[in-house]
Protein backbone atom coordinates (compact mmCIF):
# COMPACT_ATOMS: atom_id res chain seq x y z
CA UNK A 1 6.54 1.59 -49.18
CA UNK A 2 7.76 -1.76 -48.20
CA UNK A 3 7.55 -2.69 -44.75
CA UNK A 4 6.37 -1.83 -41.42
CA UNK A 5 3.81 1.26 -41.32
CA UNK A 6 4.28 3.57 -38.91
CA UNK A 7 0.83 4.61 -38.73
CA UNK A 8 -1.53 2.54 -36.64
CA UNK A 9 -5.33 1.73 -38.42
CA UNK A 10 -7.98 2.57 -36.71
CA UNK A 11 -10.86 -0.07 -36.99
CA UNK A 12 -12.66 0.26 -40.23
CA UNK A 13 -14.55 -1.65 -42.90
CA UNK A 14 -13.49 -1.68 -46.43
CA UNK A 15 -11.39 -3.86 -49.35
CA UNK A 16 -8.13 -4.48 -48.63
CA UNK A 17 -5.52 -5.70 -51.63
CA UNK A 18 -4.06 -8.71 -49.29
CA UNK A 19 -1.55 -8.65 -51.95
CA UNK A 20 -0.48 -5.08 -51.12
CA UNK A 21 -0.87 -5.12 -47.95
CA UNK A 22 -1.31 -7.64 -44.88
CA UNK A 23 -3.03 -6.51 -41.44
CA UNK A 24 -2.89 -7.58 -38.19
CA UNK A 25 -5.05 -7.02 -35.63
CA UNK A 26 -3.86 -5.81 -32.25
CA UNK A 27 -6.30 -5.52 -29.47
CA UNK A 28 -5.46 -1.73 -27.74
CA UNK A 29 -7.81 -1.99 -24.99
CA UNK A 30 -7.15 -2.22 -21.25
CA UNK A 31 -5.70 -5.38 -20.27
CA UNK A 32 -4.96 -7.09 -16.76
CA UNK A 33 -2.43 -9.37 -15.82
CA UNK A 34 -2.98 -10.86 -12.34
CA UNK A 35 0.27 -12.06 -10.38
CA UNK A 36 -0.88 -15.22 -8.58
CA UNK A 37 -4.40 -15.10 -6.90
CA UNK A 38 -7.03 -18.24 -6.89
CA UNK A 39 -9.54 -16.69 -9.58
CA UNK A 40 -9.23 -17.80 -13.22
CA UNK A 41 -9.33 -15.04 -16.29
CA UNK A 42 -12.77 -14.25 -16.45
CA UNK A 43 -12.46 -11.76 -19.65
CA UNK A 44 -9.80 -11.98 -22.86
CA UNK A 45 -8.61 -8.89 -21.95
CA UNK A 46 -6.96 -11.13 -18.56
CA UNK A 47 -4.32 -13.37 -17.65
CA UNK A 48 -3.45 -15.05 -14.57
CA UNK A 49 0.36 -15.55 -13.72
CA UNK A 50 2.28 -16.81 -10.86
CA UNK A 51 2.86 -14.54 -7.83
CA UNK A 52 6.13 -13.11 -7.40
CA UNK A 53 8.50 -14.14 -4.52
CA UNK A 54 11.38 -12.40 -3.22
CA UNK A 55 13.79 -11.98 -0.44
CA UNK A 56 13.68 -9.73 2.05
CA UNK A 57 16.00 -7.70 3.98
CA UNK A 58 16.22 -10.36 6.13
CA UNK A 59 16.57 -13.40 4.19
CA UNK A 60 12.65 -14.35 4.22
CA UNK A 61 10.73 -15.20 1.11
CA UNK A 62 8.30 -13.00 0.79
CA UNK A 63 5.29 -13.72 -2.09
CA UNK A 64 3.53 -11.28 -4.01
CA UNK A 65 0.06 -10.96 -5.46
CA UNK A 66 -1.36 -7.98 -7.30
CA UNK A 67 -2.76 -7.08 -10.17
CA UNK A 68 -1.19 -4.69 -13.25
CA UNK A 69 -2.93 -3.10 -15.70
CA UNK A 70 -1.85 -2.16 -18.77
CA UNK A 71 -2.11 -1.29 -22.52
CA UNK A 72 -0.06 -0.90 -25.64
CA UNK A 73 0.31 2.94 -26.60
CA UNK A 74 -1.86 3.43 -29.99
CA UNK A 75 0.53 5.54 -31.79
CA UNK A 76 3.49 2.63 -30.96
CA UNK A 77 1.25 0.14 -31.85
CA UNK A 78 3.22 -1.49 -35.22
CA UNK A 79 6.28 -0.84 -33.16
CA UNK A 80 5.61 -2.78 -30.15
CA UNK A 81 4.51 -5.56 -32.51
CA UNK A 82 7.31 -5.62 -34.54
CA UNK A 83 9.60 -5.39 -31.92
CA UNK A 84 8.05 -8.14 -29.30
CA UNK A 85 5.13 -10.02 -30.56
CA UNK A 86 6.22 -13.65 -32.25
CA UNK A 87 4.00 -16.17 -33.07
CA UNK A 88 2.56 -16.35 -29.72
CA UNK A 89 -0.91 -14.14 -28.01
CA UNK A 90 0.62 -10.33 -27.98
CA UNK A 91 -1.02 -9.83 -24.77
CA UNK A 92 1.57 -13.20 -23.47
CA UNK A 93 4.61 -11.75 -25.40
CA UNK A 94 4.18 -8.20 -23.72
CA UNK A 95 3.64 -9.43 -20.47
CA UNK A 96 6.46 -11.69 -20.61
CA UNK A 97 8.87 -9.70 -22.38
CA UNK A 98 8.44 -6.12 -21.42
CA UNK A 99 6.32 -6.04 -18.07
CA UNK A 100 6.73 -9.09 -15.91
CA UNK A 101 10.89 -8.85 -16.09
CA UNK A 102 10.55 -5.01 -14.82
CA UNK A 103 8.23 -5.87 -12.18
CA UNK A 104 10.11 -8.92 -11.01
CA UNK A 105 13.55 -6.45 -11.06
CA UNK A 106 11.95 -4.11 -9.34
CA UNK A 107 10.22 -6.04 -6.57
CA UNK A 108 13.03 -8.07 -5.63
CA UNK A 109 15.63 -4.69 -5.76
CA UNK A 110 13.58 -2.71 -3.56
CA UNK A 111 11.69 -5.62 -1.41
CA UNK A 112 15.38 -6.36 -0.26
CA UNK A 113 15.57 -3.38 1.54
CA UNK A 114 12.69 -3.73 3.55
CA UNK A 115 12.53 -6.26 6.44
CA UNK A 116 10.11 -9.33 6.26
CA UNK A 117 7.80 -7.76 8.93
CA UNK A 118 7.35 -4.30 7.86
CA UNK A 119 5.23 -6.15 4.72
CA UNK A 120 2.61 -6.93 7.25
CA UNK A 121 2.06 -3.33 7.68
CA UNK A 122 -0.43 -1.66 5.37
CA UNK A 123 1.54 1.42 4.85
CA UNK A 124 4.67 -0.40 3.73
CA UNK A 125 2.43 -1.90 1.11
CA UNK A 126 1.38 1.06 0.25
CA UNK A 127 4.56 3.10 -0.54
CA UNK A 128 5.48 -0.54 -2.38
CA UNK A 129 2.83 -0.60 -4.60
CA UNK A 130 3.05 3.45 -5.33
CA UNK A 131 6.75 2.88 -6.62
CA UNK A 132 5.99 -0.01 -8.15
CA UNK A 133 3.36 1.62 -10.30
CA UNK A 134 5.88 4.30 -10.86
CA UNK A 135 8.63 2.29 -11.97
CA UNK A 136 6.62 0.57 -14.35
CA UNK A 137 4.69 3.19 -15.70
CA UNK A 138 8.09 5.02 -16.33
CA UNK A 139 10.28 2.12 -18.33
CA UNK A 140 7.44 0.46 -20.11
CA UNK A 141 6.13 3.76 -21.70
CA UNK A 142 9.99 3.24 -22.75
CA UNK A 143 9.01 0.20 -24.90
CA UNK A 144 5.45 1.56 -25.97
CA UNK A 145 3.15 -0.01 -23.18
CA UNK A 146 1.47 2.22 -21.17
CA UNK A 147 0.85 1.29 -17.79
CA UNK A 148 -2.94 1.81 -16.01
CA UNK A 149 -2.84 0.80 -12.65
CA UNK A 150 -1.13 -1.55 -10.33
CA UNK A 151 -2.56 -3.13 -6.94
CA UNK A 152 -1.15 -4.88 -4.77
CA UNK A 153 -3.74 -7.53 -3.40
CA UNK A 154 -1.06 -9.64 -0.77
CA UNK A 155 2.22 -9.52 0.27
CA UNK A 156 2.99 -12.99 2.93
CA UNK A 157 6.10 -13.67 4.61
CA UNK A 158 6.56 -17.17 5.33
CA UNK A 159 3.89 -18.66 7.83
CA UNK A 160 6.41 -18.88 10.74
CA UNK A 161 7.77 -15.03 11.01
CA UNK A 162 4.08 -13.94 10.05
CA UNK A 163 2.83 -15.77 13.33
CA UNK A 164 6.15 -14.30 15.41
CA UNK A 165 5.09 -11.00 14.20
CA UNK A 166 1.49 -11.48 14.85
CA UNK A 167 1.91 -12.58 18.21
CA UNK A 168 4.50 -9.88 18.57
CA UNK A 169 1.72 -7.20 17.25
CA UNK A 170 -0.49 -8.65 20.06
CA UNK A 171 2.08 -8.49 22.78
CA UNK A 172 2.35 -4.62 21.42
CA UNK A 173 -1.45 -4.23 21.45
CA UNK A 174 -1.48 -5.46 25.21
CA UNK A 175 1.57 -4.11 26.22
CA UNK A 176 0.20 -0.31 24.99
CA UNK A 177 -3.26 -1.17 26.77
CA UNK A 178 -1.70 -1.51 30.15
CA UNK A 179 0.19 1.09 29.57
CA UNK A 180 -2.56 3.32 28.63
CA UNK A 181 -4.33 1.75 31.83
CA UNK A 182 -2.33 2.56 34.29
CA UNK A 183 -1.70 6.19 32.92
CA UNK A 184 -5.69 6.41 33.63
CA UNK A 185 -4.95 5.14 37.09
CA UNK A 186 -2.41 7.78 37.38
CA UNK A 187 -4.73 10.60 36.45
CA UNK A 188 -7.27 9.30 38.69
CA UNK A 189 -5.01 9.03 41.55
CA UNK A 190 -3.65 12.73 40.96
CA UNK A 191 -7.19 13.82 40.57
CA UNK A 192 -8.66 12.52 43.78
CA UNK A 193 -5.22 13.84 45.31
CA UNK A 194 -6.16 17.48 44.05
CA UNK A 195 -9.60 16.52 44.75
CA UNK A 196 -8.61 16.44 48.79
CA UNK A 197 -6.15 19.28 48.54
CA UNK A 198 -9.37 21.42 47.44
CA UNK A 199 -11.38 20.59 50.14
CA UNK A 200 -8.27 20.64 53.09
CA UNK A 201 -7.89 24.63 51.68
CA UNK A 202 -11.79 24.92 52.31
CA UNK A 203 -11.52 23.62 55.13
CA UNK A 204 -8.44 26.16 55.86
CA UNK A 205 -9.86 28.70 54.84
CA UNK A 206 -13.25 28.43 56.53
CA UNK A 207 -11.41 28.14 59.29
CA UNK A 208 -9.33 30.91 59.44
CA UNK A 209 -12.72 33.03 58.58
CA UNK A 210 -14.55 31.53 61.96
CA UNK A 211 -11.37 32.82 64.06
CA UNK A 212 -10.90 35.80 62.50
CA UNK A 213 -14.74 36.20 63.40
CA UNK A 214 -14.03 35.07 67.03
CA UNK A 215 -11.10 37.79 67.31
CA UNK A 216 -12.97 40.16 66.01
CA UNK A 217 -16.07 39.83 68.41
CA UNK A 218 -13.59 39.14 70.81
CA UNK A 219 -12.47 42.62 70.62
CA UNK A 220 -15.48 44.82 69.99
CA UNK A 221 -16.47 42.70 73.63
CA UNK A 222 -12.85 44.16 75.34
CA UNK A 223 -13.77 47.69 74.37
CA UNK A 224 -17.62 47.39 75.37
């Protein structure tokens, strides 16, 4: 059978006719490509990228650092090679052919529809990274890579709207403490008002008990 096997080998020692057949090696373990981010590749099974910027809603560039992990499926394994690797590292010819051009389509499609400021909050990052991981995991399985885990590790607008919105999150945090302040004065206030109502109906009402006492001696006295 000339050609491409299908079948995948599974590591194993014994002869091979390099006349009859040729192997090559492909590395199916877990492997992590890092979008931006200060730290170097520590293991082979890593590579560090740039970070990913996009526009927001709004018109701000927004950047993007994460992390994606990722593997090629073991029963596509001659597939995916035939199909994608050239003469360069698979692990660079997957990520560069198959997963970074998702991600980037993805995070600048659906970071457009979200306004520079919301990527401050933690839950917006959140739901990002969940459909992120989803989108991925869905159209690389496509192609025969099989996608881990994704994490988002930072998501900046530019310097100037993040200190607008930070100073804007601390007029917020002030704004809801006097708020919150004065609705304690407010209790208090009603409190000592219901406080003095309490003690004026005492007072009423131990009142009204001394005269009706007086009355009442007064006539048992009539009738004596």
């Amino acid at each position: 059978h000339r050609g491409v096997q299908n079948k995948t080998l599974s590591p194993v020692t014994k002869f091979i006719n390099r006349y009859e057949k040729e192997i090559f090696p492909i590395d199916l373990r877990s492997q992590i490509y890092q979008l931006g981010g200060k730290e170097k590749a520590q293991r082979d099974t890593e590579m560090v990228g740039k970070p990913i910027t996009f526009p927001s809603k709004d018109g701000f560039a927004v950047t993007l650092e994460g992390k994606i992990e990722w593997k090629i499926d073991p029963e596509r394994a001659a597939e995916v090679f035939v199909k994608y690797v050239d003469n360069r590292p698979v692990m660079t010819c997957i990520v560069e052919k198959i997963i970074l051009p998702q991600a980037r389509s993805f995070v600048r499609i659906y970071g457009s529809m979200e306004e520079a400021r919301n990527f401050i909050e933690g839950s917006t990052r959140q739901r990002f990274q969940e459909k992120l991981f989803q989108d991925l995991k869905e159209h690389c399985f496509k192609q025969g890579i099989l996608i881990v885990n994704v994490s988002i590790t930072e998501m900046q607008p530019p310097h100037e709207i993040a200190s607008l919105i930070n100073k804007r999150e601390v007029a917020k945090r002030l704004r809801a403490k006097y708020l919150k302040e004065k609705e304690r004065e407010k209790q208090e206030k009603q409190l000592a008002m219901e406080k003095k109502k309490q003690e004026r109906n005492r007072l009423l009402k131990e009142m009204e008990a001394r005269m009706a006492v007086k009355k009442t001696k007064a006539l048992q006295d009539k009738h004596c």
